[in-house]
C-alpha atoms as a PDB file:
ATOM      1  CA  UNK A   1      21.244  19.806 -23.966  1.00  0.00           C
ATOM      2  CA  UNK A   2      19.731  18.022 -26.861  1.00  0.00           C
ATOM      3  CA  UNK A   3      15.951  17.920 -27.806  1.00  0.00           C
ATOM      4  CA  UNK A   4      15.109  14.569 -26.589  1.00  0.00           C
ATOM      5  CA  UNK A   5      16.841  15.486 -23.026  1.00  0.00           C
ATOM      6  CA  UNK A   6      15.117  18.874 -22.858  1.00  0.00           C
ATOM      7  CA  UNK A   7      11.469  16.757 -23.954  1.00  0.00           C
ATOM      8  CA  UNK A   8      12.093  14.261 -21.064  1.00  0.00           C
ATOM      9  CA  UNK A   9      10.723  16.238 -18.536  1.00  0.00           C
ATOM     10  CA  UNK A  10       7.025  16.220 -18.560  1.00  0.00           C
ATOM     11  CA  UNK A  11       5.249  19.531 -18.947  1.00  0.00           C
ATOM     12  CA  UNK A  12       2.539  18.356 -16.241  1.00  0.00           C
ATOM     13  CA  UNK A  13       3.350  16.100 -13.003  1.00  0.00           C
ATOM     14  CA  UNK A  14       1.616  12.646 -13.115  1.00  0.00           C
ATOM     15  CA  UNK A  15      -2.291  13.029 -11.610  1.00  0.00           C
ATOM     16  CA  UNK A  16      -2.441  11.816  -8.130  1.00  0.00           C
ATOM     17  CA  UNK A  17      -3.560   8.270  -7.090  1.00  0.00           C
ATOM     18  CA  UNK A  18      -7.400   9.278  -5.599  1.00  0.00           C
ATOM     19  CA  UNK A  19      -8.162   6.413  -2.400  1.00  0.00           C
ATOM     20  CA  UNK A  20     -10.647   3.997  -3.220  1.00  0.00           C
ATOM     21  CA  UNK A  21     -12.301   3.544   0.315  1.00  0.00           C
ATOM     22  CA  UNK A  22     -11.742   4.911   3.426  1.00  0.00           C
ATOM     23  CA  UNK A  23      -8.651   3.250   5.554  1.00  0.00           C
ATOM     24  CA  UNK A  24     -10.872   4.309   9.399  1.00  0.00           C
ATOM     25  CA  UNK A  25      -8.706   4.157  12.226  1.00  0.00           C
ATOM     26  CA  UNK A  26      -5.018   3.212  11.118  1.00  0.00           C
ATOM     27  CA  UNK A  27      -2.869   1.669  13.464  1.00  0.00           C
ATOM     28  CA  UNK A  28       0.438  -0.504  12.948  1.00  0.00           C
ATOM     29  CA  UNK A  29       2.273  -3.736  15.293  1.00  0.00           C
ATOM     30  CA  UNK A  30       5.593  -2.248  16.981  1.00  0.00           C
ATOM     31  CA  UNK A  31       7.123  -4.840  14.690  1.00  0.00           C
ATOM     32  CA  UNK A  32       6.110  -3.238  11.363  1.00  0.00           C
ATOM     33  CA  UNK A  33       7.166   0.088  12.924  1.00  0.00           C
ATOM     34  CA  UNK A  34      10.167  -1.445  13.538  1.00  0.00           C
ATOM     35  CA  UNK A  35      10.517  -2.504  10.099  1.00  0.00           C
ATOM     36  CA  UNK A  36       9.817   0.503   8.322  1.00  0.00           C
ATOM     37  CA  UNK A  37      12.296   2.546  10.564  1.00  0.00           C
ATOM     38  CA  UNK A  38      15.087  -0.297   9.584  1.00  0.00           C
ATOM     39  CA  UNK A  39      14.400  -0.209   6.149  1.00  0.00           C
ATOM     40  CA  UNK A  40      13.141   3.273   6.105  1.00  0.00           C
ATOM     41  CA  UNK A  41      10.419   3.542   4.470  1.00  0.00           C
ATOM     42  CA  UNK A  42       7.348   6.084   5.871  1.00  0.00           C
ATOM     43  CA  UNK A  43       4.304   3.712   6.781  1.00  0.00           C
ATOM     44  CA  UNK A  44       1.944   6.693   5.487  1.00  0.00           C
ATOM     45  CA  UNK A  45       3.121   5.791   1.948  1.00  0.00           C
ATOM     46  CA  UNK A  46       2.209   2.310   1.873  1.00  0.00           C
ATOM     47  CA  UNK A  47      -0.864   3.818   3.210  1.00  0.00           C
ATOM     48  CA  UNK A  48      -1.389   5.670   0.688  1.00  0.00           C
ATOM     49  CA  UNK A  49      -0.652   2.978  -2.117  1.00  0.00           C
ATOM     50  CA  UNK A  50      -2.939   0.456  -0.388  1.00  0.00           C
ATOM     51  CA  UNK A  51      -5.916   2.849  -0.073  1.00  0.00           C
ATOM     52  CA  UNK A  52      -5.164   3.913  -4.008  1.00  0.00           C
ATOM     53  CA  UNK A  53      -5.672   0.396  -5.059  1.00  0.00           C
ATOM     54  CA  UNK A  54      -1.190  -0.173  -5.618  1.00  0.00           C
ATOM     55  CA  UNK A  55      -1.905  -3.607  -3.567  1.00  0.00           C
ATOM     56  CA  UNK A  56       2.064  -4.388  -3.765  1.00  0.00           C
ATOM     57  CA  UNK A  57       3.247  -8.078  -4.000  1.00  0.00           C
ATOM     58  CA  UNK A  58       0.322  -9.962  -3.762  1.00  0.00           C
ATOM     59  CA  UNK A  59      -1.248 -13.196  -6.102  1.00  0.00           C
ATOM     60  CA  UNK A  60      -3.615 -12.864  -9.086  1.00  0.00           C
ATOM     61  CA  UNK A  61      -6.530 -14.166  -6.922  1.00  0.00           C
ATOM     62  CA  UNK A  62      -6.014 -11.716  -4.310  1.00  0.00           C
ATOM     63  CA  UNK A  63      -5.651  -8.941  -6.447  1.00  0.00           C
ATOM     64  CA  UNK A  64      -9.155 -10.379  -7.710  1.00  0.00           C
ATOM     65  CA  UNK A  65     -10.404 -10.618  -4.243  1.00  0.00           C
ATOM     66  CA  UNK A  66     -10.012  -7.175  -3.483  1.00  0.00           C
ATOM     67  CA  UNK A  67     -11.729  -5.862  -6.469  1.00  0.00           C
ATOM     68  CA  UNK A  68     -14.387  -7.660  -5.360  1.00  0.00           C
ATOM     69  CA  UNK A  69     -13.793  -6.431  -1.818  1.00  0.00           C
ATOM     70  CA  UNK A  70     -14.205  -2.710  -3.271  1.00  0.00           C
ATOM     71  CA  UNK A  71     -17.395  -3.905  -5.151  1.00  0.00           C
ATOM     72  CA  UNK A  72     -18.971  -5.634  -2.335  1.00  0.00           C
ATOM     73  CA  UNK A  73     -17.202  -4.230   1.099  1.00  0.00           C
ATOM     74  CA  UNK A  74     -15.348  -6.865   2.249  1.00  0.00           C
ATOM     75  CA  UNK A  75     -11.181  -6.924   3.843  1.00  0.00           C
ATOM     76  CA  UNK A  76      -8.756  -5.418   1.680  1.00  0.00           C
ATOM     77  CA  UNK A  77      -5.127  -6.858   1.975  1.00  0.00           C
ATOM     78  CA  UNK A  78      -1.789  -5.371   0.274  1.00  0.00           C
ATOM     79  CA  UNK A  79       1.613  -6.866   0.854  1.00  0.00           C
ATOM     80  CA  UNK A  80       4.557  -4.930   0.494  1.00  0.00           C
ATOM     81  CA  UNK A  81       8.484  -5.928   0.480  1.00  0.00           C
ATOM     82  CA  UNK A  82      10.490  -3.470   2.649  1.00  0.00           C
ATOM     83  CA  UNK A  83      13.966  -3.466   3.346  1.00  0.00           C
ATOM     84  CA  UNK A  84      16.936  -5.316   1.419  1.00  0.00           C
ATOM     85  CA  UNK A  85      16.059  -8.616   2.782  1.00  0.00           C
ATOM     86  CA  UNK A  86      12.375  -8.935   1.352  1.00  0.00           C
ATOM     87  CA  UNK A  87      10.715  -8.546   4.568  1.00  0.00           C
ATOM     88  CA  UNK A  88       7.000  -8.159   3.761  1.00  0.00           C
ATOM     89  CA  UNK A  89       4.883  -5.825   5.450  1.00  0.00           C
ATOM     90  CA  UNK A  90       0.803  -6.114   5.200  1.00  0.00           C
ATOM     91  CA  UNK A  91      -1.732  -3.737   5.438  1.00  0.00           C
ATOM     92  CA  UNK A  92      -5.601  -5.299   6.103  1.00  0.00           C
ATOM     93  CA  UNK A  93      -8.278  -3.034   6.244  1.00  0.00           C
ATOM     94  CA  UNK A  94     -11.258  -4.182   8.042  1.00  0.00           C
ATOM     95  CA  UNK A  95     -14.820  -4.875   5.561  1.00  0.00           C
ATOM     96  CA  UNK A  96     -16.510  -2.225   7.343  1.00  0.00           C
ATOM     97  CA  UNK A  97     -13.489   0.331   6.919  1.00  0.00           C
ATOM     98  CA  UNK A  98     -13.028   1.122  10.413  1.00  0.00           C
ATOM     99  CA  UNK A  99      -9.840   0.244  10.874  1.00  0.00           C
ATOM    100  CA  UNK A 100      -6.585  -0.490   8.877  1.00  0.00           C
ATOM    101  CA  UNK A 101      -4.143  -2.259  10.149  1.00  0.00           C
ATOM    102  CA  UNK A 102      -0.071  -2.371   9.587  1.00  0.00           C
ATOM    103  CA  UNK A 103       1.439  -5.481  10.559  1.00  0.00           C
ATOM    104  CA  UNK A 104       4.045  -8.752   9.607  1.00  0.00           C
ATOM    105  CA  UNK A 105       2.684 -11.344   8.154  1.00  0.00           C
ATOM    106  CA  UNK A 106       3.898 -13.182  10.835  1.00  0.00           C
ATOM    107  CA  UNK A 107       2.244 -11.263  13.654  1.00  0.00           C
ATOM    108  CA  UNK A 108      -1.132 -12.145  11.414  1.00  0.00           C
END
């Protein structure tokens, strides 16, 4: 093994992504369950990303909105693709953070 293979590994793991707000009750549609079983992917990751601020696949001005959602307490909204055929899965969590929600956008 050369030098720059043996440097690739990083001495330290990467920090952990802190939440930003509290995600209350979480509870999911059986159709994004469904989804992330088909595409598997584990619902308590996108969790995770959502409540660290990783909003997913979502527009400048919603990205915007939710800083200002942080800021000011309002809903927070990520949008994720699952799956090979760019099914999108949302996650809203409520302005007064008692409740997140996992559903389709077209269960919305």
């Amino acid at each position: 093994m050369d030098r720059a293979e043996s440097s690739a590994t990083p001495a330290h793991p990467p920090p952990e992504r802190r939440p930003l707000f509290p995600l209350g009750h979480t509870v999911a549609t059986p159709g994004a369950l469904d989804a992330c079983e088909e595409a598997n992917v584990s619902p308590s990751s996108l969790l995770a990303r959502h409540a660290s601020g990783d909003w997913g696949e979502i527009p400048p001005e919603d990205a915007r909105e939710n800083a200002r959602s942080l800021k000011y307490g309002f809903r927070v909204l990520s949008s994720y693709p699952i799956g090979e055929d760019g099914q999108k899965l949302w996650i809203i969590t409520e302005a007064d953070r008692s409740s997140t929600c996992l559903l389709l956008p077209e269960e919305y």
